[in-house]
C-alpha atoms as a PDB file:
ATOM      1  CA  UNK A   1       0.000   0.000   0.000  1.00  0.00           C
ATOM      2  CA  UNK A   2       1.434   3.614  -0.727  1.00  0.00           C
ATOM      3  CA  UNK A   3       2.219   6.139   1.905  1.00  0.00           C
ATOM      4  CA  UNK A   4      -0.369   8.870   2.612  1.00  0.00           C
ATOM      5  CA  UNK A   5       0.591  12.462   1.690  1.00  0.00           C
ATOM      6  CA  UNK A   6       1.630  14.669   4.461  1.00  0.00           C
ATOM      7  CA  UNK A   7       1.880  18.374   4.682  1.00  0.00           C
ATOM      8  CA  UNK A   8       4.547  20.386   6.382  1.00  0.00           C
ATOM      9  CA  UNK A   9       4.990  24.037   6.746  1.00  0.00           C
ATOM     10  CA  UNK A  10       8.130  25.572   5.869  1.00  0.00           C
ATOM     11  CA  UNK A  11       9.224  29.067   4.792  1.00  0.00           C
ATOM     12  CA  UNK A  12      10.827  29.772   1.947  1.00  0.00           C
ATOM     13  CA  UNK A  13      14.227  30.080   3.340  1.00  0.00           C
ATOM     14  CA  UNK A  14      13.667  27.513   6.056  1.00  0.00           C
ATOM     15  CA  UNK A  15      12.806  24.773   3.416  1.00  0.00           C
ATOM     16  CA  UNK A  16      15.749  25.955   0.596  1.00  0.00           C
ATOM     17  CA  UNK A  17      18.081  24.987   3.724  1.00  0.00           C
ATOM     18  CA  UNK A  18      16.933  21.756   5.172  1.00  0.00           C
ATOM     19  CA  UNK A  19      15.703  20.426   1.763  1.00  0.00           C
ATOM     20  CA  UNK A  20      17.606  19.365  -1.718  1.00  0.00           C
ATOM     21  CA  UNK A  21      15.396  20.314  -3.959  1.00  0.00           C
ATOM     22  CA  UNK A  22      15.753  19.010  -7.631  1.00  0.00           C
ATOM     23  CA  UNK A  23      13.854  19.343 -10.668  1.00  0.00           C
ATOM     24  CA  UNK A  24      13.030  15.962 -12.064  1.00  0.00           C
ATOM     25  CA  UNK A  25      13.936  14.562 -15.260  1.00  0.00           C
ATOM     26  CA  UNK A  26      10.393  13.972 -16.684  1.00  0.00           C
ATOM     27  CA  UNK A  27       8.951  17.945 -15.841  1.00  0.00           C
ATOM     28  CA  UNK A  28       8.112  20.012 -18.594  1.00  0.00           C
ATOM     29  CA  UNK A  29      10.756  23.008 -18.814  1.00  0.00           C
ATOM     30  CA  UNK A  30      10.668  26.438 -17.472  1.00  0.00           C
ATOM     31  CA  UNK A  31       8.094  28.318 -19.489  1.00  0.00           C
ATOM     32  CA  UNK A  32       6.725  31.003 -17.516  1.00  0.00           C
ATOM     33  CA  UNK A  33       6.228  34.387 -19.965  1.00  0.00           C
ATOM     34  CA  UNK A  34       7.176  38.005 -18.223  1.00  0.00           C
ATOM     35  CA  UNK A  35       2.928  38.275 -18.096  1.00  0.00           C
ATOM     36  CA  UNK A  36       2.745  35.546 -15.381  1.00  0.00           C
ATOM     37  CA  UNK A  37       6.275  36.979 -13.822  1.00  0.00           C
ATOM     38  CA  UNK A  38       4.922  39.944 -13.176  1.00  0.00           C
ATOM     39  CA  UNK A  39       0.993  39.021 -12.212  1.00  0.00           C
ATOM     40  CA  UNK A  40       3.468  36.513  -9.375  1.00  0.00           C
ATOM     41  CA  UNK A  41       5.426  40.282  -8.616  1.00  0.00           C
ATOM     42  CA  UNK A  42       2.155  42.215  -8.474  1.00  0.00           C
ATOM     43  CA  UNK A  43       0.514  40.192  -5.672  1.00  0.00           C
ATOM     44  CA  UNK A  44       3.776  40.720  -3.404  1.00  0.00           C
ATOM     45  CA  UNK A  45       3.927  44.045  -3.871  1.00  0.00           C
ATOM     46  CA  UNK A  46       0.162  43.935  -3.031  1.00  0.00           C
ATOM     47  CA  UNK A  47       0.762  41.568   0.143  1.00  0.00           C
ATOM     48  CA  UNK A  48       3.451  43.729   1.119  1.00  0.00           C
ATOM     49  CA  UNK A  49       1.393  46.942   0.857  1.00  0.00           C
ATOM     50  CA  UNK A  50      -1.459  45.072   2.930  1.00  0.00           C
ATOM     51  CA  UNK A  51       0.826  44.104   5.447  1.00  0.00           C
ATOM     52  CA  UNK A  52       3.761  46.730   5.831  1.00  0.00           C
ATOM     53  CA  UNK A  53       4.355  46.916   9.154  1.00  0.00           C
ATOM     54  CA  UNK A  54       3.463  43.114  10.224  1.00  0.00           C
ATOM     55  CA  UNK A  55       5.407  41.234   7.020  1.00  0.00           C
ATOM     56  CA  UNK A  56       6.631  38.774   9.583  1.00  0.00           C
ATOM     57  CA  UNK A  57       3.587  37.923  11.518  1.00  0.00           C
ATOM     58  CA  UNK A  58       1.339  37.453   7.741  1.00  0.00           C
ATOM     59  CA  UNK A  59       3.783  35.793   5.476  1.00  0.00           C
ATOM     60  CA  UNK A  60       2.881  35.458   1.726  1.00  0.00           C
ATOM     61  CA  UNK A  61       1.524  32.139   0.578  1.00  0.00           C
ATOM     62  CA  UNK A  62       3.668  31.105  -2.101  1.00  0.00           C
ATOM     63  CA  UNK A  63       1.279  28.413  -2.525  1.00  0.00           C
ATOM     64  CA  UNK A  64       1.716  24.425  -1.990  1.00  0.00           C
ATOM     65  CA  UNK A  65       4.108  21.903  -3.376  1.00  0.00           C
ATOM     66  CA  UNK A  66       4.066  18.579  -4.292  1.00  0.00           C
ATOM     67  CA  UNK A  67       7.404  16.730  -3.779  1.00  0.00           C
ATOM     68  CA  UNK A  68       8.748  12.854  -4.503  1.00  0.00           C
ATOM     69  CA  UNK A  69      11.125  11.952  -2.026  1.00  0.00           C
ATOM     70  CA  UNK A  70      13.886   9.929  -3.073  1.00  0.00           C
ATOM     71  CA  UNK A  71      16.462   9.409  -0.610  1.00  0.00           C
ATOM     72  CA  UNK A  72      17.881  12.935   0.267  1.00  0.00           C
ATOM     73  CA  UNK A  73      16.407  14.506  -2.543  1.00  0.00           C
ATOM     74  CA  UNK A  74      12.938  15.981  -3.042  1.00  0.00           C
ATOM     75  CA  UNK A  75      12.249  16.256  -6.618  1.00  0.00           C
ATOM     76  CA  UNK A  76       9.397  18.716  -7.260  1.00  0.00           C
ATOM     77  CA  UNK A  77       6.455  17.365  -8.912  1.00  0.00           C
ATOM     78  CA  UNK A  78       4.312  20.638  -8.577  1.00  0.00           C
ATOM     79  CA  UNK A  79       5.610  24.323  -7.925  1.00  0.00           C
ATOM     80  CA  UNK A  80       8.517  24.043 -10.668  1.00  0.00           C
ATOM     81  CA  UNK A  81       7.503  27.390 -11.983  1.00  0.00           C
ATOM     82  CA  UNK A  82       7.051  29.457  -8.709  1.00  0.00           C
ATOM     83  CA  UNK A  83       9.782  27.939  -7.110  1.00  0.00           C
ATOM     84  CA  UNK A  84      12.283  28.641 -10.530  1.00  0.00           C
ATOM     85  CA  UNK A  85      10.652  32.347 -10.287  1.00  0.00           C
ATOM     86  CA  UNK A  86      11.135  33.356  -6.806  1.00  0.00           C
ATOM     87  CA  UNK A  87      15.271  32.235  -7.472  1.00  0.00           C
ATOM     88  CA  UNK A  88      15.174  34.177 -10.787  1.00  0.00           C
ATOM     89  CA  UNK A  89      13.606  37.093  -9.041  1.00  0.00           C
ATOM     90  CA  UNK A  90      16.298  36.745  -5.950  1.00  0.00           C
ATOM     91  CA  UNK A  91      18.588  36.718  -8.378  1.00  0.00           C
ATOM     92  CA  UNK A  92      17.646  40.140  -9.672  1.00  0.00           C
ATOM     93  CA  UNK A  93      17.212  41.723  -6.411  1.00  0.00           C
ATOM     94  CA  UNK A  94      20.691  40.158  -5.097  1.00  0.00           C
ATOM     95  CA  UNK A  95      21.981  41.941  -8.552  1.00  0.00           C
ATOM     96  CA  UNK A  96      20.550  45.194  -7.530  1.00  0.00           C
ATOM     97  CA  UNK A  97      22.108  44.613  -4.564  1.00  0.00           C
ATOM     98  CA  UNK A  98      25.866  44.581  -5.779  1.00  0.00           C
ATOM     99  CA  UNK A  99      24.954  47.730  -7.944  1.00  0.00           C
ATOM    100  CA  UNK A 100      24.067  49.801  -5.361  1.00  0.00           C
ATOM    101  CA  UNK A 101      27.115  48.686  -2.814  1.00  0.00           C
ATOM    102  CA  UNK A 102      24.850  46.929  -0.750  1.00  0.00           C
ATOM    103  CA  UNK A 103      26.921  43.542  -0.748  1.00  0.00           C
ATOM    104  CA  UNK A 104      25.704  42.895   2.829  1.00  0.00           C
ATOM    105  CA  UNK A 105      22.011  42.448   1.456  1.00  0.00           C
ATOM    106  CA  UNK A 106      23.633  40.533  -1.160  1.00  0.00           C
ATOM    107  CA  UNK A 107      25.112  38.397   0.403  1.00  0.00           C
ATOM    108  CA  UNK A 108      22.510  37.351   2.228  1.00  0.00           C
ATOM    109  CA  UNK A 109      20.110  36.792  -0.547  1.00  0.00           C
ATOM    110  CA  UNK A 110      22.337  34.959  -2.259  1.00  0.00           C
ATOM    111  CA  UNK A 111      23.661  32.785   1.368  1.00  0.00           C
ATOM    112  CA  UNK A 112      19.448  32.550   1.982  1.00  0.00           C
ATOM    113  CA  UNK A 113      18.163  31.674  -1.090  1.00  0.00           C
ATOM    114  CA  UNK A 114      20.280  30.472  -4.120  1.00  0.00           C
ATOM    115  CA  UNK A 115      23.553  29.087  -2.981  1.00  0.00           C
ATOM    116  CA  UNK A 116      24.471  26.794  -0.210  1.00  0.00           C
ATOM    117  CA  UNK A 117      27.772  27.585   1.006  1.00  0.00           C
ATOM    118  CA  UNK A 118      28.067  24.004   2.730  1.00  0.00           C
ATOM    119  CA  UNK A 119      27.803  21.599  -0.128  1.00  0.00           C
ATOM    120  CA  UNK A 120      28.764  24.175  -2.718  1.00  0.00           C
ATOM    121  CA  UNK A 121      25.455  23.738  -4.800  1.00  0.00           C
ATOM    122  CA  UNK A 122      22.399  25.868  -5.606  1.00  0.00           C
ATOM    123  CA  UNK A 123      19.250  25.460  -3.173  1.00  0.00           C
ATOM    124  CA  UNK A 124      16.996  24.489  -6.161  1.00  0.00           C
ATOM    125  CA  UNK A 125      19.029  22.369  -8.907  1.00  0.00           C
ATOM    126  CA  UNK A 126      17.109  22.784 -11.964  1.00  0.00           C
ATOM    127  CA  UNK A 127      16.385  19.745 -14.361  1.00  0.00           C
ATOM    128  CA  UNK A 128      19.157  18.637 -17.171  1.00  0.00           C
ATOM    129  CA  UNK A 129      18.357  19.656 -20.616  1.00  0.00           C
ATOM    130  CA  UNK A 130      21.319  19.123 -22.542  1.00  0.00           C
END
């Protein structure tokens, strides 16, 4: 008989550090348009304009995700797109960062959310397409 799903709660930055996340073989490929990027951006600004001064305490829903656990790894079975945006948009921010000589912020976005200094490899590891 098969397991029963179970739900856990993590942040963001909570589950990019206690989770491998991978991108498995058999997912379609990245294929968000700027459109959906930027409907994703205009509900955080929105959140964040509902919730200015109590951020921490109301958290944006980034929405669930459906993993397949497979020893260490979970490969994502749903969320590919949001997950691959919210790094692409760190990315961007962390850039903005650097350009305006605020390396602290940078580094921390990048420590946080894209690279794991430990093992030396990005928090999400996106799917081979060669």
């Amino acid at each position: 008989m098969s397991e029963i799903p179970k739900g856990q709660h993590f942040t963001l930055v909570d589950l990019l550090k206690q989770k491998k996340i991978a991108i498995p073989p058999y997912q379609r490929t990245y294929d968000w348009d700027s459109n959906t990027v930027e409907q994703l951006l205009e509900c955080l600004d929105e959140h964040r304009k509902l919730h200015s001064s109590t951020l921490q305490q109301n958290p944006y829903f980034l929405g669930n995700l459906m993993v397949h656990k497979e020893d260490d790894v979970w490969y994502l079975v749903d969320g590919q797109q949001r997950m691959v945006t919210v790094t692409i948009i760190a990315a961007a921010i962390r850039d903005l960062c650097i350009e305006h000589k605020r390396y602290d912020l940078a580094f921390e976005i990048q420590d946080d959310l894209i690279f794991n200094k430990q093992t030396q490899e990005n928090y999400l590891t996106p799917r081979d397409t060669k």
